[in-house]
N, C-alpha and C. Protein backbone atom coordinates (compact mmCIF):
# COMPACT_ATOMS: atom_id res chain seq x y z
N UNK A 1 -2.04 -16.98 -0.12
CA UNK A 1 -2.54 -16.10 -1.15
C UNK A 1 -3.32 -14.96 -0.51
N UNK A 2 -3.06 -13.76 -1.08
CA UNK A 2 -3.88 -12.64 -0.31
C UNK A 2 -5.10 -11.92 -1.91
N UNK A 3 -5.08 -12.25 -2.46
CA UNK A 3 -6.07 -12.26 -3.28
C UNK A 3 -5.20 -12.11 -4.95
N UNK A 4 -6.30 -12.43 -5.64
CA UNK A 4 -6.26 -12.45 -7.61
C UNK A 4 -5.51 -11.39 -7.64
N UNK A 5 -5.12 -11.02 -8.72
CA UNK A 5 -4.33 -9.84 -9.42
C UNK A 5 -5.50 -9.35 -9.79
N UNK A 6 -6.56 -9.75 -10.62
CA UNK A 6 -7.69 -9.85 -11.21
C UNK A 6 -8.93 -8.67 -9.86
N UNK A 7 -8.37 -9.29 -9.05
CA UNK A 7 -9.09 -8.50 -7.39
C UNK A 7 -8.90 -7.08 -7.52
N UNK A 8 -7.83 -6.50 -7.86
CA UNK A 8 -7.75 -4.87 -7.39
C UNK A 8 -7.31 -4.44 -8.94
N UNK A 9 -8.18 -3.44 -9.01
CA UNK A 9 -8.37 -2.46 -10.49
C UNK A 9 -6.68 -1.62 -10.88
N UNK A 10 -6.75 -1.46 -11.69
CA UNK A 10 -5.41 -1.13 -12.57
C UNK A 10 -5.17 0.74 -12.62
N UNK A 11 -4.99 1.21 -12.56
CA UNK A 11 -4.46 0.95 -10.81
C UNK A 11 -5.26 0.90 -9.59
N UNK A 12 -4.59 0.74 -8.93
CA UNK A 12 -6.07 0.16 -7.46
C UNK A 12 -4.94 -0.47 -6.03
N UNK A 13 -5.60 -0.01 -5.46
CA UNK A 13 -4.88 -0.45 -4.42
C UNK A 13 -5.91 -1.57 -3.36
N UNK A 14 -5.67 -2.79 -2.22
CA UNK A 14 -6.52 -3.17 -1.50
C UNK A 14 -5.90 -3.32 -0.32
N UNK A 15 -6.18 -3.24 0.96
CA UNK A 15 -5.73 -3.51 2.65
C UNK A 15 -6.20 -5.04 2.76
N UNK A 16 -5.31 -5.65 3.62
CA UNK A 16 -5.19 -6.83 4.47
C UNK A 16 -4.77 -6.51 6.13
N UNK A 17 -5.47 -7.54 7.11
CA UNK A 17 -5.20 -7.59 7.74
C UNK A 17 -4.07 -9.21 7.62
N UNK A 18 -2.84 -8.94 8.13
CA UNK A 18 -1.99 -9.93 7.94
C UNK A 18 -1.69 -10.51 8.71
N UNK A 19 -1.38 -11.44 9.39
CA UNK A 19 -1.11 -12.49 10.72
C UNK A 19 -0.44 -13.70 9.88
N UNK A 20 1.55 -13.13 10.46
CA UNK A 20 2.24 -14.16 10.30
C UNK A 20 2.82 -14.74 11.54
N UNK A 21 2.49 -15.72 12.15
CA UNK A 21 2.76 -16.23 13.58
C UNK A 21 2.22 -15.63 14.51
N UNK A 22 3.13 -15.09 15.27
CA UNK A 22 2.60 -13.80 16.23
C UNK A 22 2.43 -12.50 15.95
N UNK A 23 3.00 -12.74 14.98
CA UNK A 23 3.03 -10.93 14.39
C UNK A 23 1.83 -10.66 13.93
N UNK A 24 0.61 -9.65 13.83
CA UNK A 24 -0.19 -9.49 13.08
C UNK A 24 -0.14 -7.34 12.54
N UNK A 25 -0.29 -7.35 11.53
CA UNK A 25 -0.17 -5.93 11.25
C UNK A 25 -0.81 -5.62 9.96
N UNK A 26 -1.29 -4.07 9.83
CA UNK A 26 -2.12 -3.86 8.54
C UNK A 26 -1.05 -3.56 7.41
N UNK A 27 -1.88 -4.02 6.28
CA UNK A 27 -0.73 -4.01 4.95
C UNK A 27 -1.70 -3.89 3.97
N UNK A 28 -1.04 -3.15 2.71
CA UNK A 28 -1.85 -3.07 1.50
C UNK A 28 -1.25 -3.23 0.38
N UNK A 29 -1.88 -3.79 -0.87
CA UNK A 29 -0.92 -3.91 -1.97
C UNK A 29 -1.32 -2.84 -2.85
N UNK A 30 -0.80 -2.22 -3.50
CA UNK A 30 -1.12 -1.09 -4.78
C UNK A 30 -0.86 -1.99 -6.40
N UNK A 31 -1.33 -1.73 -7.33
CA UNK A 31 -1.06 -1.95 -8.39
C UNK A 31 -1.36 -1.61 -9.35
N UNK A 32 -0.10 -1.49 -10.58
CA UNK A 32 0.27 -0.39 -11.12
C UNK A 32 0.21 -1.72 -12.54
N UNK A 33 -0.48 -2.08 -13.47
CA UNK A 33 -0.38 -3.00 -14.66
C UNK A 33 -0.13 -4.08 -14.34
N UNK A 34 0.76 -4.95 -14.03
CA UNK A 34 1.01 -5.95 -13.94
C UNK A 34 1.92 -6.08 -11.97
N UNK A 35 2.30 -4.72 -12.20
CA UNK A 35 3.32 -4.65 -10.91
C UNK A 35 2.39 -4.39 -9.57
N UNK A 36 2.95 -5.31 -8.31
CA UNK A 36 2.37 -5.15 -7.00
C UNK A 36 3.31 -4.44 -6.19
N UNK A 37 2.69 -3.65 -5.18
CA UNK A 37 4.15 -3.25 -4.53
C UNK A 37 2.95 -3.49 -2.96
N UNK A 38 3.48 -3.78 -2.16
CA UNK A 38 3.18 -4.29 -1.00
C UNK A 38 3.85 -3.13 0.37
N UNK A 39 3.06 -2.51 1.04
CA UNK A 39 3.49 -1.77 2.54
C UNK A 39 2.54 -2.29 3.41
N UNK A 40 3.25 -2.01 4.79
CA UNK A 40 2.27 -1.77 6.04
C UNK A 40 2.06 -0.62 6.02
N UNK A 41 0.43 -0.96 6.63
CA UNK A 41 -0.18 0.33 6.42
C UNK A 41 0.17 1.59 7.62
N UNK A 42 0.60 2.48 7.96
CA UNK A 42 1.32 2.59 8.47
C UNK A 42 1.99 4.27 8.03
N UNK A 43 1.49 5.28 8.85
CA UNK A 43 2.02 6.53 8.06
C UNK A 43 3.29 6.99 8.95
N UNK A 44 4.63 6.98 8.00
CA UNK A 44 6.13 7.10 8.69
C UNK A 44 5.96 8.75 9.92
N UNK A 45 4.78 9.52 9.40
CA UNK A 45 5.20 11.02 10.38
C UNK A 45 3.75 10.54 11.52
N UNK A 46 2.60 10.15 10.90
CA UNK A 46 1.92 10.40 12.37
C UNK A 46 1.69 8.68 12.64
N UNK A 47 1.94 7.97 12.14
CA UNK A 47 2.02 6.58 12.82
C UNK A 47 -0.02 5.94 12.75
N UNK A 48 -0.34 6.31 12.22
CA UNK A 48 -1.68 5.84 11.41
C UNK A 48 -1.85 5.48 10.20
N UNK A 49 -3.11 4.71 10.31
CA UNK A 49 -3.28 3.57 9.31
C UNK A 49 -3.51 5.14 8.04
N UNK A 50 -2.74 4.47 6.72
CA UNK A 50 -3.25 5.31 5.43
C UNK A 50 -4.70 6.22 5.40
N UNK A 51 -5.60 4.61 5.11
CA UNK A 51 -6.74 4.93 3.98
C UNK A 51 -7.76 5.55 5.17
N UNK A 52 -8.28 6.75 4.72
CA UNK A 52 -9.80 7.38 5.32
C UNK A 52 -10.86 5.65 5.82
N UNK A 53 -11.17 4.93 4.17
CA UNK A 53 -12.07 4.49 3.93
C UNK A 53 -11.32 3.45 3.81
N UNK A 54 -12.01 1.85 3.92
CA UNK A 54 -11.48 0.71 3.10
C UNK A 54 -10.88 1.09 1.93
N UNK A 55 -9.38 0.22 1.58
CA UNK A 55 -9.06 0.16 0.30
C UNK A 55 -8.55 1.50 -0.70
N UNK A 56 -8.84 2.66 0.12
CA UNK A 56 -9.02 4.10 -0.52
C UNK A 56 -7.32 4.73 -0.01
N UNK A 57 -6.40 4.14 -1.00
CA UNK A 57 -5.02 4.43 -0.53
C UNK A 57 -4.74 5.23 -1.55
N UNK A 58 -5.51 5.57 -2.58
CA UNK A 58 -4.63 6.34 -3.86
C UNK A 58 -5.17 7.42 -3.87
N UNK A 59 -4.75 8.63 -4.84
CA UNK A 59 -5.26 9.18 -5.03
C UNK A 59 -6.21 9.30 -6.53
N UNK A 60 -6.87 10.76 -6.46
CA UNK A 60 -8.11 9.90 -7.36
C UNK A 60 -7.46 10.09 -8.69
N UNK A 61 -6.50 10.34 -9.25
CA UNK A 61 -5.89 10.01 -10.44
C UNK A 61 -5.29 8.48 -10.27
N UNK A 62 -5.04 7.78 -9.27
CA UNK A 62 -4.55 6.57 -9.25
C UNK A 62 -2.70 6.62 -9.30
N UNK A 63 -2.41 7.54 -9.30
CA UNK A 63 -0.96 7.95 -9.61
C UNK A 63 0.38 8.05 -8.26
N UNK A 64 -0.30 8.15 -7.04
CA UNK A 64 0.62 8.22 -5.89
C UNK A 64 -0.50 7.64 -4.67
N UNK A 65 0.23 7.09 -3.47
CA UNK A 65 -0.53 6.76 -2.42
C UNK A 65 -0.68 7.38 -1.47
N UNK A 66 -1.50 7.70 -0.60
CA UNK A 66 -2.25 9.13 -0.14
C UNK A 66 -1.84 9.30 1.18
N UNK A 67 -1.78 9.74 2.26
CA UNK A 67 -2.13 9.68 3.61
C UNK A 67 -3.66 9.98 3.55
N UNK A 68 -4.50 9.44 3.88
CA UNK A 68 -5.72 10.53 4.41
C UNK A 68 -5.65 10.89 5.60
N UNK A 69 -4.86 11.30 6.50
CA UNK A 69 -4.64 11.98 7.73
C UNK A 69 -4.13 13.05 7.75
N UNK A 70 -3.20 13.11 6.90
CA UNK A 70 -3.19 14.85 6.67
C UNK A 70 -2.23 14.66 5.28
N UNK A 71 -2.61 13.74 4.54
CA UNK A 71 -2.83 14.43 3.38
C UNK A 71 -0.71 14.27 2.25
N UNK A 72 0.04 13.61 3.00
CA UNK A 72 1.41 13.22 2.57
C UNK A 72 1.14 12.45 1.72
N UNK A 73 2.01 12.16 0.36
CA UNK A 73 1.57 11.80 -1.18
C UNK A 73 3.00 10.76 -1.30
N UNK A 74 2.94 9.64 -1.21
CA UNK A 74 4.16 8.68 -1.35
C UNK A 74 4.17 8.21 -3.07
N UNK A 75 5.31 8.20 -3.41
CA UNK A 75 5.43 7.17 -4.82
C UNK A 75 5.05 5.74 -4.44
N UNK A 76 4.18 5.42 -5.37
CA UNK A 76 3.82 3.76 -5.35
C UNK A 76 4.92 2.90 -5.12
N UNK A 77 5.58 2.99 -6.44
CA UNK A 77 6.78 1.99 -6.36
C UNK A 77 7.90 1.79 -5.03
N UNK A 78 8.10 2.81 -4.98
CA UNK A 78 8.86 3.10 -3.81
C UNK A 78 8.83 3.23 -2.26
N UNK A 79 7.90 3.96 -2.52
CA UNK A 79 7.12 4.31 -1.02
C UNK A 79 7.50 5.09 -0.43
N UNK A 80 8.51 6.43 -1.14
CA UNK A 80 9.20 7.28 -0.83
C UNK A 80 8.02 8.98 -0.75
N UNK A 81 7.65 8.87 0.18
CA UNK A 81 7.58 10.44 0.58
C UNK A 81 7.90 12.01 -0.33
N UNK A 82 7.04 11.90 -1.18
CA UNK A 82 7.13 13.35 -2.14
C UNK A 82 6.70 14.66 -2.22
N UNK A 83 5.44 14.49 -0.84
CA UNK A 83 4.90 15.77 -0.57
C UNK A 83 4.27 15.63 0.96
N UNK A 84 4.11 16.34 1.67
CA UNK A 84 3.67 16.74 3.29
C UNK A 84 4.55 16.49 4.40
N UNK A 85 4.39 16.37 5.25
CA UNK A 85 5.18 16.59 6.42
C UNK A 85 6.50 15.75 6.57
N UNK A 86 5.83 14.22 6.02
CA UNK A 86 7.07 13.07 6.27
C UNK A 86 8.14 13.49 4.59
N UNK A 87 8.02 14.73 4.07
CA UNK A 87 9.45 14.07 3.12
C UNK A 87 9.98 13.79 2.94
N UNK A 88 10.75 12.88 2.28
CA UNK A 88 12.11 12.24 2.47
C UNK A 88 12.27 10.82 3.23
N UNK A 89 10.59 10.57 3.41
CA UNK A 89 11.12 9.19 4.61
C UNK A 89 10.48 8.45 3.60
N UNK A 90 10.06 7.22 4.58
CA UNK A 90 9.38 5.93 3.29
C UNK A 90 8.06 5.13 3.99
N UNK A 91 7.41 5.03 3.10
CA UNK A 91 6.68 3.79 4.02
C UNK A 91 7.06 2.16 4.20
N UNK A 92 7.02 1.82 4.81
CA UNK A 92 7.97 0.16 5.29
C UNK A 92 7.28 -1.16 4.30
N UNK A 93 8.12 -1.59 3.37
CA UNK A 93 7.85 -2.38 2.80
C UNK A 93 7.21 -3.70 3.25
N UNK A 94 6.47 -4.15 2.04
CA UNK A 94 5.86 -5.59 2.65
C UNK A 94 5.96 -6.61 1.14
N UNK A 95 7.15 -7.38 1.80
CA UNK A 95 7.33 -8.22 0.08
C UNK A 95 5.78 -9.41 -0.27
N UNK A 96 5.60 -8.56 -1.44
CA UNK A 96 4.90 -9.20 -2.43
C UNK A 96 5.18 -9.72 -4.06
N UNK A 97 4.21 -10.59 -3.95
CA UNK A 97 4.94 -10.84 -5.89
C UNK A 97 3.36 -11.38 -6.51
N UNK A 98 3.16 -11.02 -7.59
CA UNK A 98 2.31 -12.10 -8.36
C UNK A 98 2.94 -13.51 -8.97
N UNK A 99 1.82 -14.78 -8.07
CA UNK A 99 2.46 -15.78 -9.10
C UNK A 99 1.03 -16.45 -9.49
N UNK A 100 1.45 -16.54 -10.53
CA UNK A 100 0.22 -17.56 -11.31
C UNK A 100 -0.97 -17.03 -11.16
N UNK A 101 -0.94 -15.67 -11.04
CA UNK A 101 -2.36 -14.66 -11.22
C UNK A 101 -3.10 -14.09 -10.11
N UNK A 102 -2.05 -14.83 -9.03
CA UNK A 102 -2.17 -14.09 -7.56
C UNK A 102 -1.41 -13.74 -6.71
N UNK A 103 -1.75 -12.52 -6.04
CA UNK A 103 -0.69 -11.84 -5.35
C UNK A 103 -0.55 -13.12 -3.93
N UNK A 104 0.83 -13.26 -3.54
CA UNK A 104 1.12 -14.04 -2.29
C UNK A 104 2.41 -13.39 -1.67
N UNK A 105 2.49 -13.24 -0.46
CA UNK A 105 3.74 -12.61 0.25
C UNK A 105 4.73 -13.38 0.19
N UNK A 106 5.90 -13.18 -0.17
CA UNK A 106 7.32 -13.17 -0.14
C UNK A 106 7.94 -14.16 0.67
């Protein structure tokens, strides 16, 4: 379990540090009502972590997920690249789901 549904605000996004076996890498979930969508954190053009700040992946309407490095605007759902340098690319998924009122990886 990586935390409640109940944990991150509507919309709201939160970071994990994740360690599956050997692998360990940063990841965050966003959520949009009921829906989680799960990436590594991870920006496709300069290869840095998202958020400025802890947790601070959205923007302040809550509506798209941010770079704070220079500023590229991804669709939540998707993770598709809609404005700054990386257009057209994606950020790399990280399967998540809510069950039973908490988000757990895939």
């Amino acid at each position: 379990m990586l935390c409640a549904l109940a944990d991150i605000a509507d919309p709201g996004a939160r970071g994990f540090v994740f360690r599956e076996g050997e692998a360990l890498f940063l990841g965050f979930v966003a959520r949009v009502e009921d829906e989680v969508y799960g990436y590594v954190d991870r920006c496709p053009h300069a290869g840095l972590p998202l958020a400025p700040l802890p947790n601070q992946y959205l923007t302040r309407e809550g509506d798209l997920i941010l770079c704070g490095s220079h500023g590229a605007l991804f669709r939540i759902g998707s993770g598709q690249c809609v404005a700054g340098p990386c257009a057209g690319a994606s950020l790399w998924p990280w399967p998540v789901k809510v069950a039973d009122g908490k988000i757990v990886t895939c």
